[in-house]
C-alpha atoms as a PDB file:
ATOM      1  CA  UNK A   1       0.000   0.000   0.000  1.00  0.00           C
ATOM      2  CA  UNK A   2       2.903   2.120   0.784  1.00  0.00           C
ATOM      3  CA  UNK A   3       4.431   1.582  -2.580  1.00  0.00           C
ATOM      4  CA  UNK A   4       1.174   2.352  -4.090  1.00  0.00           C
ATOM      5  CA  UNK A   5       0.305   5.602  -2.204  1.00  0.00           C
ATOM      6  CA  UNK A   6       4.543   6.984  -3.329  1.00  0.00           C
ATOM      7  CA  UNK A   7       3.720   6.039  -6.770  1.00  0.00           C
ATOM      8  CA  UNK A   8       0.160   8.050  -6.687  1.00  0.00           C
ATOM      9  CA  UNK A   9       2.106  11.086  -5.150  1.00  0.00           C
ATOM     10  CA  UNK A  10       5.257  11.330  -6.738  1.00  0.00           C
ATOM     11  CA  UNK A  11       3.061  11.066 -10.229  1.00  0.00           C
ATOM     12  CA  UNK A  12       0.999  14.596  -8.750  1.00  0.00           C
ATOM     13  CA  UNK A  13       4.775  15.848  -8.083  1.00  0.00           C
ATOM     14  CA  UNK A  14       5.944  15.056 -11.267  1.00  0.00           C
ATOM     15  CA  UNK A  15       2.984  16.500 -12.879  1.00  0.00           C
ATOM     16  CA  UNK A  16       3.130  19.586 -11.014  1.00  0.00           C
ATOM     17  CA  UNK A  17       6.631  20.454 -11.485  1.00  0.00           C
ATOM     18  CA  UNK A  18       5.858  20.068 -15.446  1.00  0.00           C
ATOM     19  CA  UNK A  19       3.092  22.881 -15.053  1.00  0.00           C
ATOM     20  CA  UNK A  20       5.765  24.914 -13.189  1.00  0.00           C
ATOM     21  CA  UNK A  21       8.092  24.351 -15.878  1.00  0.00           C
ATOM     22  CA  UNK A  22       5.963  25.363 -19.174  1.00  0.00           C
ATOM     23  CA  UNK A  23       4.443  27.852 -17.291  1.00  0.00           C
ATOM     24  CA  UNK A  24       7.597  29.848 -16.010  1.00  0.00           C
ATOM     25  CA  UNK A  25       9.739  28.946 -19.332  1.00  0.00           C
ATOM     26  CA  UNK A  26       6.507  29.954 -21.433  1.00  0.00           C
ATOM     27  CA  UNK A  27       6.319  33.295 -19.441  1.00  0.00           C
ATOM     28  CA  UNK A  28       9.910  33.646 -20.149  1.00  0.00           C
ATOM     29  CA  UNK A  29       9.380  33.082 -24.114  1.00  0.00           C
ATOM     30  CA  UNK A  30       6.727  35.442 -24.011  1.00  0.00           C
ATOM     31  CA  UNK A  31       4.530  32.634 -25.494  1.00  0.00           C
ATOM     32  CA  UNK A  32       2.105  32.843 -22.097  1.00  0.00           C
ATOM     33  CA  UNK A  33       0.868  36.386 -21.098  1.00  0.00           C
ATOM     34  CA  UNK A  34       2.273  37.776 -18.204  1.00  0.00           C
ATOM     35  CA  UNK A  35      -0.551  36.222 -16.281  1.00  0.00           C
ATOM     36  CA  UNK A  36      -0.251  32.731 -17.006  1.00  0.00           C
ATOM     37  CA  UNK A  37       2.671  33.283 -13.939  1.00  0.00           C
ATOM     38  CA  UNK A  38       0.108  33.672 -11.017  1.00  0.00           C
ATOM     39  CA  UNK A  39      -0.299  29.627 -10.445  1.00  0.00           C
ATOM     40  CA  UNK A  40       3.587  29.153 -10.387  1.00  0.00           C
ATOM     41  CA  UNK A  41       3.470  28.985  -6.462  1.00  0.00           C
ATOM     42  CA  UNK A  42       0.756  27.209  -5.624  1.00  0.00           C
ATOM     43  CA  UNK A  43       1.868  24.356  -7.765  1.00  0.00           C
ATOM     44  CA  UNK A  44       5.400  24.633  -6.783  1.00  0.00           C
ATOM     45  CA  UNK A  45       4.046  23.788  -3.161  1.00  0.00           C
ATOM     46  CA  UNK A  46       2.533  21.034  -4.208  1.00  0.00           C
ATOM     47  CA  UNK A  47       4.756  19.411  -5.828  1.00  0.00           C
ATOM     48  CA  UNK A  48       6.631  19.975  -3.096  1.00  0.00           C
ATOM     49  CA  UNK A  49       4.447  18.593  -0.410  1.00  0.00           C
ATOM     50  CA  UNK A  50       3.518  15.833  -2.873  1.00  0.00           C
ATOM     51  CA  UNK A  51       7.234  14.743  -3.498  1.00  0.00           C
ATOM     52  CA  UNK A  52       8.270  14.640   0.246  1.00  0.00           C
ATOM     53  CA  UNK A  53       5.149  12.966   1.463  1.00  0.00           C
ATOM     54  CA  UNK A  54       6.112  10.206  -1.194  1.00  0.00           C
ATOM     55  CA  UNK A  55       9.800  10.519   0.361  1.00  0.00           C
ATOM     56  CA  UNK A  56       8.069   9.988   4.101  1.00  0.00           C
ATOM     57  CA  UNK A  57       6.042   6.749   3.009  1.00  0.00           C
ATOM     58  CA  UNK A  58       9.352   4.964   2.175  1.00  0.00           C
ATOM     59  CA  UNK A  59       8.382   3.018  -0.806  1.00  0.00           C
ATOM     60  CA  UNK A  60      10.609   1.609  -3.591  1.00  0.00           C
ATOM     61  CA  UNK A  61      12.689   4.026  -4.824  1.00  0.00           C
ATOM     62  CA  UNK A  62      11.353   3.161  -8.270  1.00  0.00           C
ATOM     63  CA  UNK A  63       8.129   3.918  -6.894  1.00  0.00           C
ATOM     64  CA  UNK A  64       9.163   8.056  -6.909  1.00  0.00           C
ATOM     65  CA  UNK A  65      11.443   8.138  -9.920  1.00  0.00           C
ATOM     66  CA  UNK A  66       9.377   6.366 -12.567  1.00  0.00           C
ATOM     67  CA  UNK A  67       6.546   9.211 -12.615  1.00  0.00           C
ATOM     68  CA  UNK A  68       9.292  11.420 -12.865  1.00  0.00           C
ATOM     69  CA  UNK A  69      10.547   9.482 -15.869  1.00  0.00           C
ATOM     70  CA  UNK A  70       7.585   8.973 -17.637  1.00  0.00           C
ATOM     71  CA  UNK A  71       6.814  12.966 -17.798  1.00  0.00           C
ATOM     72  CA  UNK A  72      10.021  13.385 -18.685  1.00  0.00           C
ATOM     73  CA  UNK A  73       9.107  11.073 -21.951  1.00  0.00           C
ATOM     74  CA  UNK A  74       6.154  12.753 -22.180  1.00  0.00           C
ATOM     75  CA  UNK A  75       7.377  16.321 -22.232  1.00  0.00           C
ATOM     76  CA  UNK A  76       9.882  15.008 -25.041  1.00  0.00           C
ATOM     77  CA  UNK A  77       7.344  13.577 -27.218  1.00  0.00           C
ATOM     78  CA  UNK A  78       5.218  16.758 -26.695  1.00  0.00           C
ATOM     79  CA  UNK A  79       8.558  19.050 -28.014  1.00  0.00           C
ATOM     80  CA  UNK A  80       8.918  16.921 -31.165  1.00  0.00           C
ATOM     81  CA  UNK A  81       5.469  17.043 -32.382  1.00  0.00           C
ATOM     82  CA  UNK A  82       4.877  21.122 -30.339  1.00  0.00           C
ATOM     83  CA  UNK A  83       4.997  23.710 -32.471  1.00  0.00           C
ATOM     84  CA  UNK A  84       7.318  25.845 -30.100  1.00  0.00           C
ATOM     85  CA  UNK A  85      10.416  25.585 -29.775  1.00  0.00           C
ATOM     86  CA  UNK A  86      10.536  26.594 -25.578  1.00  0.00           C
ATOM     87  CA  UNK A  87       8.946  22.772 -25.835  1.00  0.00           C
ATOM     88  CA  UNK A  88      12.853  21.694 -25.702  1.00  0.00           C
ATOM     89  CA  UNK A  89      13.693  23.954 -22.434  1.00  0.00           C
ATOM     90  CA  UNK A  90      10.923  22.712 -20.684  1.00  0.00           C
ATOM     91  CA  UNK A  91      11.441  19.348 -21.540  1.00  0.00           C
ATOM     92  CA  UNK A  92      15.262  19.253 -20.655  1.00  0.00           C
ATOM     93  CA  UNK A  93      14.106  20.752 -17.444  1.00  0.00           C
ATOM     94  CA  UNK A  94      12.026  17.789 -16.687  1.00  0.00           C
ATOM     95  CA  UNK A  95      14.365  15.516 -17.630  1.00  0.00           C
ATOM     96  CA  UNK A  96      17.405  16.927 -15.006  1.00  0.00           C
ATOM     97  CA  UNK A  97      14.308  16.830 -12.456  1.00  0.00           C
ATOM     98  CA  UNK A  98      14.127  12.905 -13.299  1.00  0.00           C
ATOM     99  CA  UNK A  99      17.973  12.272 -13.980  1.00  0.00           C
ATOM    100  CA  UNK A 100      18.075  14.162 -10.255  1.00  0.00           C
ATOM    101  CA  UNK A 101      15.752  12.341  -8.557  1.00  0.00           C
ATOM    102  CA  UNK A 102      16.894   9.335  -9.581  1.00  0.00           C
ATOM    103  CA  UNK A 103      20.855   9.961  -9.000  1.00  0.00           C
ATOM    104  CA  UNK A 104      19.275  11.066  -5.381  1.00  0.00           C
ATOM    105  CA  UNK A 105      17.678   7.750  -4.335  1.00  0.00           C
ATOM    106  CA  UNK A 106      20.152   5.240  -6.324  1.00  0.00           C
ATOM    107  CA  UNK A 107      21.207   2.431  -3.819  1.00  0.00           C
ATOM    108  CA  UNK A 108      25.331   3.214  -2.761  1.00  0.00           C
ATOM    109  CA  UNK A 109      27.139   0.249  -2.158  1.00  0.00           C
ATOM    110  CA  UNK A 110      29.839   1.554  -0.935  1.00  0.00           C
ATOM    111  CA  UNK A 111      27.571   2.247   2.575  1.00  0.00           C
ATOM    112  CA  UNK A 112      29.946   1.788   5.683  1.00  0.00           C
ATOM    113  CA  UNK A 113      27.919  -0.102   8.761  1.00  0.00           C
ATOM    114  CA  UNK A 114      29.077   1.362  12.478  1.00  0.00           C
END
């Protein structure tokens, strides 16, 4: 259940961050209005309190870095066939957010016991 519930919540923290993304690199592009800024911190926070209440269940570590992964795809698919080119920024910005999070909760083996 555990596993289930950091899956479910890293995949609203993954999904969140992306809005963050487009929306602050689109504002940046000037291909969003000015306005299209105002949500920015209200979904930063909850992607935020979505990706460290999947950190505080302690499921799989697969469990938080394959949403992460699979918007990552997604935001690459949707800059090939997008007809913008700020497409690319956002989706190299998801992708470091996935390549992160997954360098962050890779096993070490190299752990010394006390």
């Amino acid at each position: 259940m555990r596993a289930l519930g950091s899956l479910i919540l890293a995949a609203v923290g993954a999904y969140a961050f992306t809005l963050v993304a487009d929306r602050l690199v689109g504002v940046m592009m000037r291909v969003y209005p000015l306005t299209a800024i105002v949500p920015v911190a209200t979904w930063t926070l909850i992607a935020a309190i979505a990706f460290l209440t999947a950190l505080g269940l302690r499921g799989a570590a697969w469990t938080i870095w394959a949403p992460c992964a699979l918007f990552a795809g997604l935001t690459t698919h949707g800059a090939f066939i997008g007809g913008h080119g700020y497409r690319w920024i956002v989706a190299a910005l998801v992708l470091g957010q996935a390549l992160f999070v997954w360098w962050a909760l890779r096993p070490t083996s190299a752990r010394v016991q006390p």
